[in-house]
N, C-alpha and C. Protein backbone atom coordinates (compact mmCIF):
# COMPACT_ATOMS: atom_id res chain seq x y z
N UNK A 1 15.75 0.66 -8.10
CA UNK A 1 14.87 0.38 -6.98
C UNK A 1 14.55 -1.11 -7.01
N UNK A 2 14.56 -2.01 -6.32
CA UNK A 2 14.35 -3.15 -6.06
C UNK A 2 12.79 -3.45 -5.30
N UNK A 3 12.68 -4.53 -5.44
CA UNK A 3 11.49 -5.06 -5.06
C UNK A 3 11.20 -4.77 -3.61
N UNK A 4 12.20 -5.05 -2.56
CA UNK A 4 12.17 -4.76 -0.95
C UNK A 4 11.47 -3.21 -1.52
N UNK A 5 12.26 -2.29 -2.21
CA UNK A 5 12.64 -0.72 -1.95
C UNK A 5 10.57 -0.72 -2.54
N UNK A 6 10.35 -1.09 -3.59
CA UNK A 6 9.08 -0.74 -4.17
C UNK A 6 8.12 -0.92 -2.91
N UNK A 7 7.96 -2.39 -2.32
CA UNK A 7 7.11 -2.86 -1.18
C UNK A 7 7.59 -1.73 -0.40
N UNK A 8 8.48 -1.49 0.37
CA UNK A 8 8.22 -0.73 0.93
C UNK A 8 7.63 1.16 1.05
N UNK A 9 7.58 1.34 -0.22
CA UNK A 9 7.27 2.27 -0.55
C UNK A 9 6.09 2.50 -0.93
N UNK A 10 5.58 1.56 -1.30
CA UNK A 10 4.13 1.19 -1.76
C UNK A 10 3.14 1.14 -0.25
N UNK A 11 3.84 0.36 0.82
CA UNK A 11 3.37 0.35 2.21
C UNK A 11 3.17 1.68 2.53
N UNK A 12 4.01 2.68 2.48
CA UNK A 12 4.27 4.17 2.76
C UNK A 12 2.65 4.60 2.09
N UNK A 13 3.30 4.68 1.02
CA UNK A 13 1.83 5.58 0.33
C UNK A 13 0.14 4.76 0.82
N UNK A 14 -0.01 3.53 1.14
CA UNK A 14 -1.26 3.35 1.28
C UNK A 14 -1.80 3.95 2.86
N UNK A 15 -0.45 3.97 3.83
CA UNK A 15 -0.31 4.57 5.27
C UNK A 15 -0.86 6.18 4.78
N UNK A 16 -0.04 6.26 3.92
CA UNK A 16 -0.33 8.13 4.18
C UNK A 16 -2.02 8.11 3.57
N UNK A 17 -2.17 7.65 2.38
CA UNK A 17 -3.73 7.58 1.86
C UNK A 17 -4.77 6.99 3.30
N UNK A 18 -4.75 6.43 4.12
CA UNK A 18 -5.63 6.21 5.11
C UNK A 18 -5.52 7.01 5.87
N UNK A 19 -4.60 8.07 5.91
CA UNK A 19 -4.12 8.93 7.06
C UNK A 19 -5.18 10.16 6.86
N UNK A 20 -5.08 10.38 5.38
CA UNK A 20 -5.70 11.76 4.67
C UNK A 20 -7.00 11.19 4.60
N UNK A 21 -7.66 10.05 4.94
CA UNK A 21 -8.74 9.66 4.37
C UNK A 21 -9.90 10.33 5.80
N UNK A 22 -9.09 10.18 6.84
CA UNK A 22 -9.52 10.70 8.20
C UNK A 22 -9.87 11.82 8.45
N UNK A 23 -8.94 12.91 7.63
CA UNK A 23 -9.19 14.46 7.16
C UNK A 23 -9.97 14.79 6.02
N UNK A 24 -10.67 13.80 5.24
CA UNK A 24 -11.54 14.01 4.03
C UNK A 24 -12.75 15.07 5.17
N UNK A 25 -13.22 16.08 3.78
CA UNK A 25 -14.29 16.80 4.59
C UNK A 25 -15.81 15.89 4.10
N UNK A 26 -15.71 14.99 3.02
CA UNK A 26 -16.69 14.04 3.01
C UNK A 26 -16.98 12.74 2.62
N UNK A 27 -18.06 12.21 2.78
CA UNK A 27 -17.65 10.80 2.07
C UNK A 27 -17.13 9.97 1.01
N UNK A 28 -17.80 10.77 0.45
CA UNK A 28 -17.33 10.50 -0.97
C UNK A 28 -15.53 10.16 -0.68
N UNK A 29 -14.74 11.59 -0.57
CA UNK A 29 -13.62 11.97 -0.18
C UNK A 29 -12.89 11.04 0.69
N UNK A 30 -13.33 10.82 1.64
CA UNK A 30 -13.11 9.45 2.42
C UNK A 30 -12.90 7.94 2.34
N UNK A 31 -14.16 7.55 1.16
CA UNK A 31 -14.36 6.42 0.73
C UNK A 31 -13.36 6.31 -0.84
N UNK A 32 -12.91 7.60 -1.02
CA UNK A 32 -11.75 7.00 -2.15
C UNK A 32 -10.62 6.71 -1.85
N UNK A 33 -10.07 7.85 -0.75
CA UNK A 33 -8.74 7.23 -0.21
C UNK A 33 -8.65 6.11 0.19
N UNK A 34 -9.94 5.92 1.33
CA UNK A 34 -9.48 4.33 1.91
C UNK A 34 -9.72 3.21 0.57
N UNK A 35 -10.57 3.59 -0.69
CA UNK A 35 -10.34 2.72 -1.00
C UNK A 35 -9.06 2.22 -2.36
N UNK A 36 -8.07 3.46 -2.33
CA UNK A 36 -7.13 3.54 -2.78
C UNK A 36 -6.32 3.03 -1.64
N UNK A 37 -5.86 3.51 -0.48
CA UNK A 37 -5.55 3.03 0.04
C UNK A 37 -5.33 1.40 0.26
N UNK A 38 -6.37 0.43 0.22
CA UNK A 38 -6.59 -0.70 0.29
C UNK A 38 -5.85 -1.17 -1.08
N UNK A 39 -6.44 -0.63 -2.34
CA UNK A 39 -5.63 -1.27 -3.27
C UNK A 39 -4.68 -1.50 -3.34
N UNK A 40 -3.57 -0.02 -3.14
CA UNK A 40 -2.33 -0.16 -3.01
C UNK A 40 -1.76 -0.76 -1.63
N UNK A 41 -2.07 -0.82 -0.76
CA UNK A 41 -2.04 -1.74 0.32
C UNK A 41 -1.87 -3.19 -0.32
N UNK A 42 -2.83 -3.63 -1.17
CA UNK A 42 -3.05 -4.79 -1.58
C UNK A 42 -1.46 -5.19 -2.59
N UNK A 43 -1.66 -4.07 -3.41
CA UNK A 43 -0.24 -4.60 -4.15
C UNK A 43 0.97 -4.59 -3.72
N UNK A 44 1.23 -4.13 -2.09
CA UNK A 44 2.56 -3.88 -1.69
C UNK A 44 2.23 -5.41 -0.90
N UNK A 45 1.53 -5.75 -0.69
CA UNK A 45 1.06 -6.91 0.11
C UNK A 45 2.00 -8.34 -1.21
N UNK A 46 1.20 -8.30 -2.29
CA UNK A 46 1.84 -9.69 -3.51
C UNK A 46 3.36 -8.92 -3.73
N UNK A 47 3.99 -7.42 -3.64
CA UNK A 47 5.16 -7.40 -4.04
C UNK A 47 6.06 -7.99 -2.57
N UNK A 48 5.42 -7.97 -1.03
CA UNK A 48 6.32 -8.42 -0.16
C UNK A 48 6.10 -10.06 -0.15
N UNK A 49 5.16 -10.40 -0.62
CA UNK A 49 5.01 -12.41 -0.67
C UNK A 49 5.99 -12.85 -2.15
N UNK A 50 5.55 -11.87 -2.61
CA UNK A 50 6.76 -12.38 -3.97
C UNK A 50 8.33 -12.21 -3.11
N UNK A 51 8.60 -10.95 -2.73
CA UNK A 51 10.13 -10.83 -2.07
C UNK A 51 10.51 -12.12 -1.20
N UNK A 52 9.26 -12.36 -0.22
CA UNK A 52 9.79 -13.77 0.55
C UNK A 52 9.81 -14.69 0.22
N UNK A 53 8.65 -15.03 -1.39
CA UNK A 53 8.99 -16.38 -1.68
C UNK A 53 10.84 -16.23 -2.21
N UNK A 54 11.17 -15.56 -2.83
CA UNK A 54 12.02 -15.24 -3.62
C UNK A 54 13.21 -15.98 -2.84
N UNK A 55 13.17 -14.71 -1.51
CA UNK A 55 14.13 -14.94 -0.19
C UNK A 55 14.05 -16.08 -0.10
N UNK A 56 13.07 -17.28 0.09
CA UNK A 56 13.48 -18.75 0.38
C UNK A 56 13.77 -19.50 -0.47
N UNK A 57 13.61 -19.11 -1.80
CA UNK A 57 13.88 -20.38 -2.85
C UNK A 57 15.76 -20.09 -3.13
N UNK A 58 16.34 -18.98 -2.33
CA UNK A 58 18.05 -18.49 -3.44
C UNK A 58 18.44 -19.02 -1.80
């Protein structure tokens, strides 16, 4: 699996975690997905800036 393949997969799962976060029956429940969501959001975010720096320096 490569770096594109991880980012994009990592994008996937923080989509589906905000998705389910909408169907939480409470807050609590709610406020973990989205804020899982966000994290992993966050790390697919430095694995696609790493891929493009990458892409411009080769």
């Amino acid at each position: 699996m490569n770096d594109r393949d991880v980012y994009l997969k990592l994008a996937a799962v923080a989509e589906e975690l905000m998705a389910l976060s909408d169907a939480a029956e409470t807050y609590v429940g709610e406020t973990a997905l989205r804020t899982a969501a966000s994290t992993i959001a966050g790390t697919a975010k430095a694995v696609y800036e790493h891929v493009m720096d990458s892409d411009s320096t080769h």
